[in-house]
Protein backbone atom coordinates (compact mmCIF):
# COMPACT_ATOMS: atom_id res chain seq x y z
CA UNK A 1 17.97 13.03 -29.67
CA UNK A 2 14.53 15.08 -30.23
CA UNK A 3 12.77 17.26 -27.91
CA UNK A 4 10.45 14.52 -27.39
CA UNK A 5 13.07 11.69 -26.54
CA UNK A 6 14.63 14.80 -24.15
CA UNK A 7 11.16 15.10 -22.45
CA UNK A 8 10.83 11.52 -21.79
CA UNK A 9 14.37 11.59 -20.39
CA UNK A 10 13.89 14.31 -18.06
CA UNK A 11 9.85 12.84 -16.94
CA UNK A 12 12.18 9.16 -16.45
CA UNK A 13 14.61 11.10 -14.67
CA UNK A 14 11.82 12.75 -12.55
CA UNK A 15 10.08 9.50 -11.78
CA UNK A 16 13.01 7.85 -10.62
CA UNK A 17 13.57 10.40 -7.66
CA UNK A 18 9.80 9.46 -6.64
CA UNK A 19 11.18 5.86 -6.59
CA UNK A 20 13.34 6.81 -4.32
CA UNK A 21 11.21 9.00 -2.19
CA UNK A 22 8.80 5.74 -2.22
CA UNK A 23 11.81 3.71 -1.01
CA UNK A 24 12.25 6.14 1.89
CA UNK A 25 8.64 5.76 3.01
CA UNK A 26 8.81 2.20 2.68
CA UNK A 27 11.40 1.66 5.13
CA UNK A 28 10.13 4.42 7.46
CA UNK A 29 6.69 2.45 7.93
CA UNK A 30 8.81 -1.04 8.38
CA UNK A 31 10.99 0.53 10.72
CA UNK A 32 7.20 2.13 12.61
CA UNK A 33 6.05 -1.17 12.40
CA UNK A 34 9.06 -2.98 14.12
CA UNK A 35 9.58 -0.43 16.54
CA UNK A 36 6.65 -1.54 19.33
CA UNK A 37 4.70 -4.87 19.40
CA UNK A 38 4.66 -7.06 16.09
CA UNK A 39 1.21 -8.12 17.02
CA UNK A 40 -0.48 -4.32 17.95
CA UNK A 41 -2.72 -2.64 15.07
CA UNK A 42 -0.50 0.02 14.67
CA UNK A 43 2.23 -2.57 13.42
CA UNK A 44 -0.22 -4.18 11.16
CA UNK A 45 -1.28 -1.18 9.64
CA UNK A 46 2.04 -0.10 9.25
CA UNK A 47 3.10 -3.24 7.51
CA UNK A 48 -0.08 -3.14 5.03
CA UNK A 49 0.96 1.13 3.78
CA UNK A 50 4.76 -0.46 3.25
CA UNK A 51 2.85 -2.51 1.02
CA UNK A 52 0.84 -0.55 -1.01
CA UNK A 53 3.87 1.91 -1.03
CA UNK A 54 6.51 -0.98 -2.14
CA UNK A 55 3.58 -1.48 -5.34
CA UNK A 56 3.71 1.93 -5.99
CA UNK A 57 7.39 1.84 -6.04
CA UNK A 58 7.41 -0.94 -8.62
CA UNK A 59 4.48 0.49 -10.89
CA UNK A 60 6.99 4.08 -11.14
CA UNK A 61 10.18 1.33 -11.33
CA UNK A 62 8.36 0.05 -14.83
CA UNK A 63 7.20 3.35 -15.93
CA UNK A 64 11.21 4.08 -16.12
CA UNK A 65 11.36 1.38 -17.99
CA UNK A 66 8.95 1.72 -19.95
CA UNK A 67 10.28 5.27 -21.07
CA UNK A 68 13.84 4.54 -21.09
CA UNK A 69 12.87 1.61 -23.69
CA UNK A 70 13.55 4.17 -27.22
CA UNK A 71 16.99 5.09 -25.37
CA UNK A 72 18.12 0.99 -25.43
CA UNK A 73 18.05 1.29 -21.58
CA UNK A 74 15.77 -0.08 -19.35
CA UNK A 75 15.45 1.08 -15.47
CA UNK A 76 18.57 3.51 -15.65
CA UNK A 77 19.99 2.41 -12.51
CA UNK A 78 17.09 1.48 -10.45
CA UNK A 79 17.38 -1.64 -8.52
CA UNK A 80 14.81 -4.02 -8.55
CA UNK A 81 13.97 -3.43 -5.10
CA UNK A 82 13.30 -6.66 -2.71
């Protein structure tokens, strides 16, 4: 393996921890926008930043992939989140 294929491992391996930090603010702003009324703004909003942070999640998710391509992996354990 060369420095370069160790970089990529280690940036993969990096990324996939801000998957997970993504996952953990996704369901913190479902569980914000379930915990009053479904039809208040603050739900709404709430429901629209799960959103753009479940996106986000799957845009790092592919980078993973992307960089774990040269090692014949792909997401290295990710899931491919729901």
């Amino acid at each position: 393996m060369s420095s370069t294929d160790d970089a990529l491992a280690e940036l993969a391996g990096r990324l996939e921890g801000m998957a997970e930090e993504l996952t953990d603010m996704a369901i913190d702003a479902l569980r914000r926008a379930t915990s009053g009324d479904p039809d208040s703004a603050e739900a709404g909003e709430a429901l629209a930043v799960e959103r753009r942070i479940v996106r986000a999640r799957r845009a790092v998710e592919k980078a993973v992939s992307v960089l774990g391509e040269g090692r014949g992996g792909g997401a290295g354990g990710l899931d491919d989140g729901a």
